[in-house]
C-alpha atoms as a PDB file:
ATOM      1  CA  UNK A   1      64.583   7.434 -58.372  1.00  0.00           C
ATOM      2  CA  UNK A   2      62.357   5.522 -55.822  1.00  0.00           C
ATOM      3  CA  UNK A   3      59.060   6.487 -54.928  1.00  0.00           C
ATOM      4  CA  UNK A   4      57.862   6.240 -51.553  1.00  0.00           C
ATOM      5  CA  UNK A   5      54.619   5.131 -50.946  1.00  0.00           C
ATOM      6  CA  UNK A   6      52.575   7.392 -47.997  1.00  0.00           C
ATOM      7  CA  UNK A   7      49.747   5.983 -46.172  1.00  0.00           C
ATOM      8  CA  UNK A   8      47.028   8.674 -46.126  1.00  0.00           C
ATOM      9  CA  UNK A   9      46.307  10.121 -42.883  1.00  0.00           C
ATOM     10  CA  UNK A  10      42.570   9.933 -41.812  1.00  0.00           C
ATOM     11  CA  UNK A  11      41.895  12.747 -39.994  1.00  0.00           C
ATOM     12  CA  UNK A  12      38.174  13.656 -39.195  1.00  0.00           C
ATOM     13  CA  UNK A  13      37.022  16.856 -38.236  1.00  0.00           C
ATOM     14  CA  UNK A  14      34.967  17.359 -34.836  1.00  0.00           C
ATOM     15  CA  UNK A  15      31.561  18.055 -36.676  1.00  0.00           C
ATOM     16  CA  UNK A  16      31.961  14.768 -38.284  1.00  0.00           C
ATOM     17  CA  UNK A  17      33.055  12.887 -35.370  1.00  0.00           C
ATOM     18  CA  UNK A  18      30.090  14.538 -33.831  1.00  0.00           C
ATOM     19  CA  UNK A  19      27.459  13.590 -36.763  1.00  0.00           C
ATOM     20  CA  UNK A  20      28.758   9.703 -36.780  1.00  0.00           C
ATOM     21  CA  UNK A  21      28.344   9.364 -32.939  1.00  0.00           C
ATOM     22  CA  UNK A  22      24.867  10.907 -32.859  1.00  0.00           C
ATOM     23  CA  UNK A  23      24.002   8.891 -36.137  1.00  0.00           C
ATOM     24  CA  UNK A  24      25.387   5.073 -34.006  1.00  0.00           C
ATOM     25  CA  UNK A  25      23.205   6.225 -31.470  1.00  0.00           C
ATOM     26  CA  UNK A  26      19.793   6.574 -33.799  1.00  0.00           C
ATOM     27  CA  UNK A  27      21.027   3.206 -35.125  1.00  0.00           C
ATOM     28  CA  UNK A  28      20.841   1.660 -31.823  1.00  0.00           C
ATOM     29  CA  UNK A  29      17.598   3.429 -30.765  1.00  0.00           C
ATOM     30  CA  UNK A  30      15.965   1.633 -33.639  1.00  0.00           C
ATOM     31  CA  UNK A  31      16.950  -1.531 -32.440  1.00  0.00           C
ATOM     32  CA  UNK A  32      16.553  -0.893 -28.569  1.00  0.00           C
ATOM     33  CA  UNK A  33      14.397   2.533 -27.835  1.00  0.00           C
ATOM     34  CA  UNK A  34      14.966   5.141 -25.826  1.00  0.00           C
ATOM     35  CA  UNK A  35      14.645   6.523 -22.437  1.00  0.00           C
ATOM     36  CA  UNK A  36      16.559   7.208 -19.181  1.00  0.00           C
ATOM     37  CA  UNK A  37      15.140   4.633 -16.921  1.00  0.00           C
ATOM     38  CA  UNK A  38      17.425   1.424 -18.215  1.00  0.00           C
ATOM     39  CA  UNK A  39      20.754   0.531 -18.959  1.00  0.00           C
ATOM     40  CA  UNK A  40      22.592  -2.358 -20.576  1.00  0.00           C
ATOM     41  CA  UNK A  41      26.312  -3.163 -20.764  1.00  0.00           C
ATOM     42  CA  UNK A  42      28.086  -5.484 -23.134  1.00  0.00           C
ATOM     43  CA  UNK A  43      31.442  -6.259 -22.471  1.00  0.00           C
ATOM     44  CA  UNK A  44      32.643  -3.956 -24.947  1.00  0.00           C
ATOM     45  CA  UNK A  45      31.711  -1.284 -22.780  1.00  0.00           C
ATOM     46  CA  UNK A  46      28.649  -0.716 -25.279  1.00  0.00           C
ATOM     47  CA  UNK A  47      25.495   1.425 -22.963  1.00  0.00           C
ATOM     48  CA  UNK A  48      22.512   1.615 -24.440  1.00  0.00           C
ATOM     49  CA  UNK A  49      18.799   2.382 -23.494  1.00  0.00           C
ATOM     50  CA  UNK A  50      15.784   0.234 -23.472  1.00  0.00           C
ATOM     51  CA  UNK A  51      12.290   1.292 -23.767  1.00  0.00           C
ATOM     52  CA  UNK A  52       9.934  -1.048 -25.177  1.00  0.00           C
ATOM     53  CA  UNK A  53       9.173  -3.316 -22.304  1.00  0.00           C
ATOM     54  CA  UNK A  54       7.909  -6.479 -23.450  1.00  0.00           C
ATOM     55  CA  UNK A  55       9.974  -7.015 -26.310  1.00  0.00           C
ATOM     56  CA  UNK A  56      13.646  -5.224 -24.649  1.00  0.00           C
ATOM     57  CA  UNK A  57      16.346  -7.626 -23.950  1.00  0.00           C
ATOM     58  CA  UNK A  58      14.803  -7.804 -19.822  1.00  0.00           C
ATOM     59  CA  UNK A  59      11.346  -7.819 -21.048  1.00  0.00           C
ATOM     60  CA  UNK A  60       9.089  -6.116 -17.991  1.00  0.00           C
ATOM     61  CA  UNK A  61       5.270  -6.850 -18.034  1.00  0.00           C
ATOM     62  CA  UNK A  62       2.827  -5.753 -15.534  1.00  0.00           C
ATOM     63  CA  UNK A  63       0.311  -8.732 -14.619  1.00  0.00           C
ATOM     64  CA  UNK A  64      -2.612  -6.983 -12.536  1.00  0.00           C
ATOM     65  CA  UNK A  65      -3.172  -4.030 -11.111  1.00  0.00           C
ATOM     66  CA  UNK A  66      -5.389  -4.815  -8.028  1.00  0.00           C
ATOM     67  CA  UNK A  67      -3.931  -6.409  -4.699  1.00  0.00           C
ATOM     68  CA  UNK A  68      -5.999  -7.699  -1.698  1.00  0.00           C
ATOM     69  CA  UNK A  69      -4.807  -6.913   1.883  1.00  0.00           C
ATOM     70  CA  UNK A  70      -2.592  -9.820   3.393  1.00  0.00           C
ATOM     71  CA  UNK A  71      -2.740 -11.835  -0.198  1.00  0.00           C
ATOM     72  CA  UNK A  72       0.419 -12.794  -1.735  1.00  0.00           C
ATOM     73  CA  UNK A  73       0.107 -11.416  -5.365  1.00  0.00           C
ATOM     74  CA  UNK A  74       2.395 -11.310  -8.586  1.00  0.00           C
ATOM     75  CA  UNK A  75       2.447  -8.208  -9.825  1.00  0.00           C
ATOM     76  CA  UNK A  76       4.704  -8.004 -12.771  1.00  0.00           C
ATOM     77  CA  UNK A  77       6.762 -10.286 -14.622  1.00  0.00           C
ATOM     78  CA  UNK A  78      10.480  -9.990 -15.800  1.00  0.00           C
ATOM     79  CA  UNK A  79      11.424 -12.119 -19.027  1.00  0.00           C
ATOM     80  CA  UNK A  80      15.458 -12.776 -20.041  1.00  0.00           C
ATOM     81  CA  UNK A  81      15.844 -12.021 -23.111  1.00  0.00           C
ATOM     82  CA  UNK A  82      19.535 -12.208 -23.794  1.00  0.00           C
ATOM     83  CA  UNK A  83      21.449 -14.974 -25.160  1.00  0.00           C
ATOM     84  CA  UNK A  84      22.616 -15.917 -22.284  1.00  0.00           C
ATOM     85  CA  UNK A  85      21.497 -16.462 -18.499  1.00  0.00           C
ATOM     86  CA  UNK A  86      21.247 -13.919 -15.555  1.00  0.00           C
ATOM     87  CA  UNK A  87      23.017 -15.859 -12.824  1.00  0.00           C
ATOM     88  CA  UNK A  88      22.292 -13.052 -10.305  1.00  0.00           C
ATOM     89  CA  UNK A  89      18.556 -11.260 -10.670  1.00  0.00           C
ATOM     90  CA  UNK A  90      17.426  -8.690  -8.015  1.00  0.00           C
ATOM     91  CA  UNK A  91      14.656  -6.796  -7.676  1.00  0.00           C
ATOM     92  CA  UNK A  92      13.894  -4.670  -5.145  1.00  0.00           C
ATOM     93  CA  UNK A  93      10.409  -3.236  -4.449  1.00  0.00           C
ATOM     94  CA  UNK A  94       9.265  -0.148  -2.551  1.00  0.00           C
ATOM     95  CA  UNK A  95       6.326   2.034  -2.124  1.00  0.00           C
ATOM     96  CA  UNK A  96       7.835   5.213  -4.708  1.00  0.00           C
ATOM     97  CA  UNK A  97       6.090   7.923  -2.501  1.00  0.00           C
ATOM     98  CA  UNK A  98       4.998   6.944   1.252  1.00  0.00           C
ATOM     99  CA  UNK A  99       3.619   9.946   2.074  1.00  0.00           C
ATOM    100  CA  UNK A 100       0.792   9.717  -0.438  1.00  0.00           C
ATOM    101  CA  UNK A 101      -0.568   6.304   0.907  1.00  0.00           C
ATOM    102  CA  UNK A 102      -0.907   4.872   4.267  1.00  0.00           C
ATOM    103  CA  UNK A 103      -0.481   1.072   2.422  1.00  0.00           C
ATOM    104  CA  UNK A 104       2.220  -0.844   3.702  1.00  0.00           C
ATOM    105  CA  UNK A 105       4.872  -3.653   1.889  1.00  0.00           C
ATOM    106  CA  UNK A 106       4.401  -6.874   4.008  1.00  0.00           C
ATOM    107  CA  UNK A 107       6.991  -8.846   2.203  1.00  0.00           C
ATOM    108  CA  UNK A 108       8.235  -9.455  -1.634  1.00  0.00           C
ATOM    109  CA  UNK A 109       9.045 -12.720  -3.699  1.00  0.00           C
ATOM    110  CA  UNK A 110      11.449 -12.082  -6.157  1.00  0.00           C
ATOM    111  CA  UNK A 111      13.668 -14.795  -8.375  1.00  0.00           C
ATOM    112  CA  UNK A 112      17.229 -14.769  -7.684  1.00  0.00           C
ATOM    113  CA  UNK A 113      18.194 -15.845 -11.324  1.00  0.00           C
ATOM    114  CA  UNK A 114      16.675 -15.900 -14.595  1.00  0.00           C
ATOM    115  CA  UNK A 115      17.487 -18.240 -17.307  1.00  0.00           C
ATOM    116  CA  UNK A 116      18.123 -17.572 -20.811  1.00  0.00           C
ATOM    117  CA  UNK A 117      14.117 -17.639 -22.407  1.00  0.00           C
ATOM    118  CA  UNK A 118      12.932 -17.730 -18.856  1.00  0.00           C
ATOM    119  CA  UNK A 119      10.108 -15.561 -16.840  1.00  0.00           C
ATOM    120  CA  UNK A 120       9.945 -15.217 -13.567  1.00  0.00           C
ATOM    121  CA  UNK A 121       6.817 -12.983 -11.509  1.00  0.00           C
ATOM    122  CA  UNK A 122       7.981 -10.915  -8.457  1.00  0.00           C
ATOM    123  CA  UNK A 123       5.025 -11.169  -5.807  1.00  0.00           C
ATOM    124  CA  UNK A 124       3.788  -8.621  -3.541  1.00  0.00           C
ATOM    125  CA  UNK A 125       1.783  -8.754  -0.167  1.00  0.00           C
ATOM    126  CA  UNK A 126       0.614  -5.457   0.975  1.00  0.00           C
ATOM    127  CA  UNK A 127      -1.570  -4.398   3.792  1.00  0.00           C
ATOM    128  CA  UNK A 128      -3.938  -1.611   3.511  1.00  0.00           C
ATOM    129  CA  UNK A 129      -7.363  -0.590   6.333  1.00  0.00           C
ATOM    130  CA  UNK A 130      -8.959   0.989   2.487  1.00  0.00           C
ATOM    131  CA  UNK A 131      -8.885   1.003  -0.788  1.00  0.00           C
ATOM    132  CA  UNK A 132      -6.585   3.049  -2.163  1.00  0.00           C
ATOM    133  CA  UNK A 133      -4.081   3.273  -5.141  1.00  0.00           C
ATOM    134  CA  UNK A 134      -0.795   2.338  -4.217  1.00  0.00           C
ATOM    135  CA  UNK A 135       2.180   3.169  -6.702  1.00  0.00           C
ATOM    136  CA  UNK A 136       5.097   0.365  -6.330  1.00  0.00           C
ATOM    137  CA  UNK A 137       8.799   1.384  -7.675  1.00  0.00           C
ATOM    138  CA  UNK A 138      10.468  -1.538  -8.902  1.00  0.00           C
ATOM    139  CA  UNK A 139      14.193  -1.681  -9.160  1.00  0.00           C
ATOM    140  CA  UNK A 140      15.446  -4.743 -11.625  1.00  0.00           C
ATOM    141  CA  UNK A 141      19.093  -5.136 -11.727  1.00  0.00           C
ATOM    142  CA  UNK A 142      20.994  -8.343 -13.453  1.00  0.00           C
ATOM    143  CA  UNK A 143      24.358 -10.009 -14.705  1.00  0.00           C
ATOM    144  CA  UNK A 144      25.519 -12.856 -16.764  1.00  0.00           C
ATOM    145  CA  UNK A 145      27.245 -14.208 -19.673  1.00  0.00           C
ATOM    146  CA  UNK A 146      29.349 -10.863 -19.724  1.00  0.00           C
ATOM    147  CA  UNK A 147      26.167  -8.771 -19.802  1.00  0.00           C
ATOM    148  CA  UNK A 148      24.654  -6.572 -16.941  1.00  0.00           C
ATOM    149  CA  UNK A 149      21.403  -5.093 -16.908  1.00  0.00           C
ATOM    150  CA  UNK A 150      19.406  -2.390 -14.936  1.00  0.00           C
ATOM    151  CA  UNK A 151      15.795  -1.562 -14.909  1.00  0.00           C
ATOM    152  CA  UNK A 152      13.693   0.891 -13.127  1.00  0.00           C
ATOM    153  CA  UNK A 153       9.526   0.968 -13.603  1.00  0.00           C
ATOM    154  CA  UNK A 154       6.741   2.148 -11.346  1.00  0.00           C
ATOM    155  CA  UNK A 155       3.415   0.112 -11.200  1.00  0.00           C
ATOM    156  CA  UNK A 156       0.703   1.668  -9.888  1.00  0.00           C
ATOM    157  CA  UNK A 157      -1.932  -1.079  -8.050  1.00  0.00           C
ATOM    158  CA  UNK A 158      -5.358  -1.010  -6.048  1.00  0.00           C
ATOM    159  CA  UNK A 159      -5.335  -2.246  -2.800  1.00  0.00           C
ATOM    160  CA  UNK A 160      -8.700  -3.668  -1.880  1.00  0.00           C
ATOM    161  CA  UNK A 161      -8.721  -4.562   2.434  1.00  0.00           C
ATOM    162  CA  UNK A 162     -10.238  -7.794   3.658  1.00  0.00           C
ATOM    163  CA  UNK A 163     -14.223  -7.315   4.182  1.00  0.00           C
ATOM    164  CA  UNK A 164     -16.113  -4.656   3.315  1.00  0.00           C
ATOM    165  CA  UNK A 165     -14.588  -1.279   3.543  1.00  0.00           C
ATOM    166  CA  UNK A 166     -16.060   0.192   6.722  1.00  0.00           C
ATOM    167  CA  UNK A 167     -17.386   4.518   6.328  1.00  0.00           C
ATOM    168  CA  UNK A 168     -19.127   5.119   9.304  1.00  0.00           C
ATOM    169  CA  UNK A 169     -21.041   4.456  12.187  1.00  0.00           C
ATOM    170  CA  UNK A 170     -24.707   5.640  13.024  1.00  0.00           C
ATOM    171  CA  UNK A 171     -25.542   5.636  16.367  1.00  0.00           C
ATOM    172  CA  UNK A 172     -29.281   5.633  18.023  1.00  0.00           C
ATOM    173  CA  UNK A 173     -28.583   7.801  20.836  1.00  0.00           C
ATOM    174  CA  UNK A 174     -25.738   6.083  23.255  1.00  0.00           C
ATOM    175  CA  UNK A 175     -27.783   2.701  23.539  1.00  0.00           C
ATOM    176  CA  UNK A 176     -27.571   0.876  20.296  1.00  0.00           C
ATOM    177  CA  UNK A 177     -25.845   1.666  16.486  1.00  0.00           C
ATOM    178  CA  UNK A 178     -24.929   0.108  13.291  1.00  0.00           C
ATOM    179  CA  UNK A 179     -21.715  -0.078  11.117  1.00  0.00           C
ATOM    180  CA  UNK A 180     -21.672   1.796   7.647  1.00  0.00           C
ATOM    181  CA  UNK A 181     -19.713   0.121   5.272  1.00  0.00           C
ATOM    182  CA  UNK A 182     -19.283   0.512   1.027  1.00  0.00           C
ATOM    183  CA  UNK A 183     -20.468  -2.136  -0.454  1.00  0.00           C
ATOM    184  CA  UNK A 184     -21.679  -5.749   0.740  1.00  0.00           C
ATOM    185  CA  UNK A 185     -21.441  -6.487   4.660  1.00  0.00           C
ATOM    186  CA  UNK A 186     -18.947  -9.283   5.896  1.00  0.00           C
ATOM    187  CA  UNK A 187     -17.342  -9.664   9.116  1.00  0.00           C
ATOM    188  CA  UNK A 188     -14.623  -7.411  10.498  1.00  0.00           C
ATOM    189  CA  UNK A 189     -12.838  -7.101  13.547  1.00  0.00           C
ATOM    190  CA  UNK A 190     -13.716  -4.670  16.140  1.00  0.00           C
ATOM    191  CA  UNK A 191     -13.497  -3.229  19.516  1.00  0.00           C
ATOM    192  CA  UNK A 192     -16.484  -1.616  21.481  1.00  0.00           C
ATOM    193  CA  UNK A 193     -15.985   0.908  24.003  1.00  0.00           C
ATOM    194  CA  UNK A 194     -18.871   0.914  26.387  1.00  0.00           C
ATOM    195  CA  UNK A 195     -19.566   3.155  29.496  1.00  0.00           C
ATOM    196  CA  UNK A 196     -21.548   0.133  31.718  1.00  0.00           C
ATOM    197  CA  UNK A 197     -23.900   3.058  33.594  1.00  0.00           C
ATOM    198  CA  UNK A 198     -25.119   5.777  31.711  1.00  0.00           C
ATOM    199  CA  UNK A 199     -22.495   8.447  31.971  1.00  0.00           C
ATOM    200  CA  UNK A 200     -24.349  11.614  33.681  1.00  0.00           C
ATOM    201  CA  UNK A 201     -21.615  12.789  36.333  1.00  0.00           C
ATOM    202  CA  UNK A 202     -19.093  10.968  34.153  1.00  0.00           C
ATOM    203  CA  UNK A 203     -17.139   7.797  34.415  1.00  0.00           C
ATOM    204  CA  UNK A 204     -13.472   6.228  35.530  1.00  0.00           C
ATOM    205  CA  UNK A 205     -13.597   3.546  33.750  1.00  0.00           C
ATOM    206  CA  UNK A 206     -14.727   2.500  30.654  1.00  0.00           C
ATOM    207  CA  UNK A 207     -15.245  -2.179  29.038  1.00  0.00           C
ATOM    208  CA  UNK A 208     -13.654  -2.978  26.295  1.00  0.00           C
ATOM    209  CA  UNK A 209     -15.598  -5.489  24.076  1.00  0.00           C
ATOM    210  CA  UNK A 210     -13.137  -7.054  20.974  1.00  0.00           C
ATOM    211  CA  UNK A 211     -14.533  -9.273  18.305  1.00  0.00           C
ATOM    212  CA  UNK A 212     -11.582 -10.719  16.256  1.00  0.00           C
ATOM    213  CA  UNK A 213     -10.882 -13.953  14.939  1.00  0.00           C
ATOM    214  CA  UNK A 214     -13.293 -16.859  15.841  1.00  0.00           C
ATOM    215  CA  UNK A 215     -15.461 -13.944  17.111  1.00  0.00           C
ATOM    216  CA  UNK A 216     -15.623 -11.315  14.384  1.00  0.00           C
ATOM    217  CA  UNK A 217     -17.761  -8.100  14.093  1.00  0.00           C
ATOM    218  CA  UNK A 218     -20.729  -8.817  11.428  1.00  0.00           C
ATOM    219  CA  UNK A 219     -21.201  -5.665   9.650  1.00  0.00           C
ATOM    220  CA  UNK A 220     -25.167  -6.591   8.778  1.00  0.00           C
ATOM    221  CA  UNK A 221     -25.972  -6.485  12.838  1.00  0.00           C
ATOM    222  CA  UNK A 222     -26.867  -4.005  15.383  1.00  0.00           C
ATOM    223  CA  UNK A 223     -24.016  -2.912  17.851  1.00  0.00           C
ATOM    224  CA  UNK A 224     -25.957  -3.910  20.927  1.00  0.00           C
ATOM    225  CA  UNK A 225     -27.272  -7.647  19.807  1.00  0.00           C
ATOM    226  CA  UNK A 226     -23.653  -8.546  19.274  1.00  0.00           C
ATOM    227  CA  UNK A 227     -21.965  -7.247  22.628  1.00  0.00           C
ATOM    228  CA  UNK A 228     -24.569  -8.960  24.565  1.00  0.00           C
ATOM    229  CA  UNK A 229     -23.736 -12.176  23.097  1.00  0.00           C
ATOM    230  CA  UNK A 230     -20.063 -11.557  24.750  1.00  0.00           C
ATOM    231  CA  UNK A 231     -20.580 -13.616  27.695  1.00  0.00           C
ATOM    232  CA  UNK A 232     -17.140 -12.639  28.201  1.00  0.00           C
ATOM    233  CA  UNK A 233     -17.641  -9.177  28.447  1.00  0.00           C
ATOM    234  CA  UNK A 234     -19.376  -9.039  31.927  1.00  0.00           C
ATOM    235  CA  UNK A 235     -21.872  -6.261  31.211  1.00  0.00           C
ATOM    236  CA  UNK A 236     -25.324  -5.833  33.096  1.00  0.00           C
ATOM    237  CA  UNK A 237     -28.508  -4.310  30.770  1.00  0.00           C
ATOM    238  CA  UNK A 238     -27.245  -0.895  31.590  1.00  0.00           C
ATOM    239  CA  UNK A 239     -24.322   0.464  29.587  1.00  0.00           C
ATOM    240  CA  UNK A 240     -23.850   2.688  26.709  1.00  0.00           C
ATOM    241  CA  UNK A 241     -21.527   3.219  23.803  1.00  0.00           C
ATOM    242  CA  UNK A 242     -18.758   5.347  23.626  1.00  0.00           C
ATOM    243  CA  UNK A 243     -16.777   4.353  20.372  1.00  0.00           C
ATOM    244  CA  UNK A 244     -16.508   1.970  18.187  1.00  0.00           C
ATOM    245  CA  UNK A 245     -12.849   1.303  17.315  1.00  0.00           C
ATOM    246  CA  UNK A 246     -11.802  -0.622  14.043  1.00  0.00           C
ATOM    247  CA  UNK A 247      -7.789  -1.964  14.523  1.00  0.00           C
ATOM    248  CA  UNK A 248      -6.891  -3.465  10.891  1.00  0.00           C
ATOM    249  CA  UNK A 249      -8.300   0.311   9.432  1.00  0.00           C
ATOM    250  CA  UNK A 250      -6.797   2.461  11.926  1.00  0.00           C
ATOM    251  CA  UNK A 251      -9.820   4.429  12.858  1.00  0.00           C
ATOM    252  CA  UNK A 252     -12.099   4.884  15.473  1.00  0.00           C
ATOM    253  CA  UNK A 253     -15.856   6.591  15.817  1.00  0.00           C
ATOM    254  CA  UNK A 254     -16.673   8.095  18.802  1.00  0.00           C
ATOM    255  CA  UNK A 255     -20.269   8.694  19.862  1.00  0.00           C
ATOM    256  CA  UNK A 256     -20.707  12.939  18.797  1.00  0.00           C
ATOM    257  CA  UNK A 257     -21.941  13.938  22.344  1.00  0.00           C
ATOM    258  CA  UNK A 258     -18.952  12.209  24.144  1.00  0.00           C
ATOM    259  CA  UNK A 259     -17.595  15.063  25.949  1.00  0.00           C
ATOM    260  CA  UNK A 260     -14.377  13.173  28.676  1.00  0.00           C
ATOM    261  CA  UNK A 261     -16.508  10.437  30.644  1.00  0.00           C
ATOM    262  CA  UNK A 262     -20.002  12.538  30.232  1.00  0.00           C
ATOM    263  CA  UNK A 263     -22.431  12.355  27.313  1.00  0.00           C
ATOM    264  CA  UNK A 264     -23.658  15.774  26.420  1.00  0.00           C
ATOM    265  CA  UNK A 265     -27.676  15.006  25.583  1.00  0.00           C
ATOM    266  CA  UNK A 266     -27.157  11.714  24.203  1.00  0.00           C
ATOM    267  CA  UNK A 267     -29.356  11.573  20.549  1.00  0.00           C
ATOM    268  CA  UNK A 268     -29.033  10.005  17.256  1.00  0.00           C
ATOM    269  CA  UNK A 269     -26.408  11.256  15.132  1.00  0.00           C
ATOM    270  CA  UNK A 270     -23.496   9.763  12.946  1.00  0.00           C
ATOM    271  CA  UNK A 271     -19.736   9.086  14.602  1.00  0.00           C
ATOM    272  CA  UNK A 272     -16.791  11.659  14.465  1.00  0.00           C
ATOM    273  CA  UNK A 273     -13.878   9.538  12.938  1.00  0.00           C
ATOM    274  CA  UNK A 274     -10.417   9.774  14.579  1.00  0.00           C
ATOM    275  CA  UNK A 275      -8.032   8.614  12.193  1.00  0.00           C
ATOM    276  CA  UNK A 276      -6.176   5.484  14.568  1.00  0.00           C
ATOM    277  CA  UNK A 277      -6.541   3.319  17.254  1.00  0.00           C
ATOM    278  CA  UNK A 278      -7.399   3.996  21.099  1.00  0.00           C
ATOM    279  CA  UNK A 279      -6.988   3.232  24.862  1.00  0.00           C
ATOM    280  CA  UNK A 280      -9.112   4.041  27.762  1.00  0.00           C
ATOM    281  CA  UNK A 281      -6.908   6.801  29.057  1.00  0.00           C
ATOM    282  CA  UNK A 282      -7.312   8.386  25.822  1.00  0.00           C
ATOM    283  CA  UNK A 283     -11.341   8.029  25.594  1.00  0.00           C
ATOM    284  CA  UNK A 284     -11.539   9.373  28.938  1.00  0.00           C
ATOM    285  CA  UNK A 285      -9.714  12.661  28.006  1.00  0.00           C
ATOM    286  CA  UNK A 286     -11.296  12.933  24.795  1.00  0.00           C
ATOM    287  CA  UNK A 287     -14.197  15.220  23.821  1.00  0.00           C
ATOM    288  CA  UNK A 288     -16.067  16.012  20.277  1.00  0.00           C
ATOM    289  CA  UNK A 289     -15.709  19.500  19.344  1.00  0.00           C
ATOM    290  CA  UNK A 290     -17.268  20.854  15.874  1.00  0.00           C
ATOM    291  CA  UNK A 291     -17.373  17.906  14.775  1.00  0.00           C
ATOM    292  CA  UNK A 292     -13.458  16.831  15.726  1.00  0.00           C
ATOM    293  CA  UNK A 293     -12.109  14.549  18.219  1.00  0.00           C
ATOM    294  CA  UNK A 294     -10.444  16.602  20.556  1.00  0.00           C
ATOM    295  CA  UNK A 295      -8.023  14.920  23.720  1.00  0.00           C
ATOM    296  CA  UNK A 296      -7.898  17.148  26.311  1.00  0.00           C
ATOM    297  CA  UNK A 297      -4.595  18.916  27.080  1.00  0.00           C
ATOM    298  CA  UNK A 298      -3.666  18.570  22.882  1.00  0.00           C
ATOM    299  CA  UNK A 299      -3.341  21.118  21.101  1.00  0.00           C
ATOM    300  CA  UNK A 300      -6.313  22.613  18.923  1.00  0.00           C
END
């Protein structure tokens, strides 16, 4: 009589299956952390998480965490750490909530590839009119030698603006004023709105005076001393100011008793800010009410 001999069947049971899946994924959390933010792929179709930034297979460092307005700056660094290079590298960089920052992305450097051992920096050039934080999503994604990698991080920098940042004006009733600014006084640029008679029965037309480039605004100096040196300008002795107007920080002071082409008792008092730029048309419609600058015909 011949015996057969049976292969045993392996079968395992659901809970099992269950415990050996959940116990391969601790394993691999010990060697790559966890968290929902990255992904790897092997070719093996193997997906895993990575955590630890600076020592994960795309090692991720932040390098600074202010940025000056206009400057070209690297901001954070991406290291390949995988056996093999990252032919195609691409990061792409964004502002991760708009709404809460009125900083904008001039341009981004980024490296295209990254070689096996390599580090690269992606650069950032933001403009800003103060200093504000400014959170920055970056959005890593790679491939090579049969791997591909994603990475998603948010860096939160300062943006500092060129010269000093500018808080205020004081003027000394409508004939003279001076710039308040946080911190040391540098040169800005800036346009003067002047009335060139003093504005009793009102006005139709108002001088612009701009100081910008070779010509800038110095922050340390009376209003009046510098628009008389603007040969350019065309103004007698007799004129007054009506706003002060600062482009690059999107706001403008306006003189408190400016009231639509008439000063209402002219005295000295501290400017009503109007968050962004203006025109003539706009000056001459606009009045300060309670402390607000009001156009005429808007809504209140």
């Amino acid at each position: 009589m011949s015996t057969a001999t049976r292969t045993p069947t392996v079968r395992v049971r659901p809970l099992r299956a269950l415990s050996l899946v959940l116990a391969f994924t601790a394993a691999v959390g010990l060697i790559f952390g966890t968290a929902g933010f990255t992904a790897m792929e092997a070719d093996r179709g193997l997906s895993v998480n990575v955590t630890d930034d600076e020592s994960a297979y795309l090692g991720y460092e932040a390098v600074t965490d202010e940025v000056h307005d206009g400057e070209p700056t690297a901001v954070v660094d991406y290291r390949n750490q995988f056996g093999s290079d990252l032919e195609e590298f691409d990061v792409d960089v964004s502002i991760a909530d708009p709404e809460l920052t009125d900083a904008a992305i001039r341009s981004v450097e980024t490296p295209s590839s990254l070689d096996r051992g390599s580090a690269a920096p992606v650069s950032v050039t933001l403009s800003c009119s103060e200093e504000e934080p400014v959170a920055l999503l970056f959005r890593a994604d790679g491939n090579g030698g049969g791997v591909s990698v994603s990475l998603d991080r948010v860096h939160t920098v300062t943006c500092v603006p060129k010269g000093p940042t500018v808080t205020g004006v004081t003027f000394n009733d409508a004939a003279n004023g001076r710039v308040i600014v946080d911190g040391g006084h540098d040169e800005v640029s800036a346009e003067v709105w002047v009335a060139e008679t003093p504005p009793v029965e009102g006005v139709g037309d108002l001088t612009e005076v701009t100081f910008d480039g070779d010509d800038p605004f110095d922050t340390s100096d009376k209003i009046r001393n510098q628009v008389n040196n603007v040969s350019s300008s065309g103004l007698t002795g007799n004129w007054t100011i009506v706003a002060v107007e600062f482009p690059d920080r999107n706001v403008t002071y306006l003189h408190p008793e400016w009231n639509e082409g008439v000063y209402d008792t002219p005295k000295t008092s501290d400017g009503v800010a109007y968050d962004g730029t203006v025109d003539e048309a706009f000056l001459l419609n606009a009045s300060v009410e309670n402390g607000e600058v009001v156009e005429d015909g808007a809504d209140n």
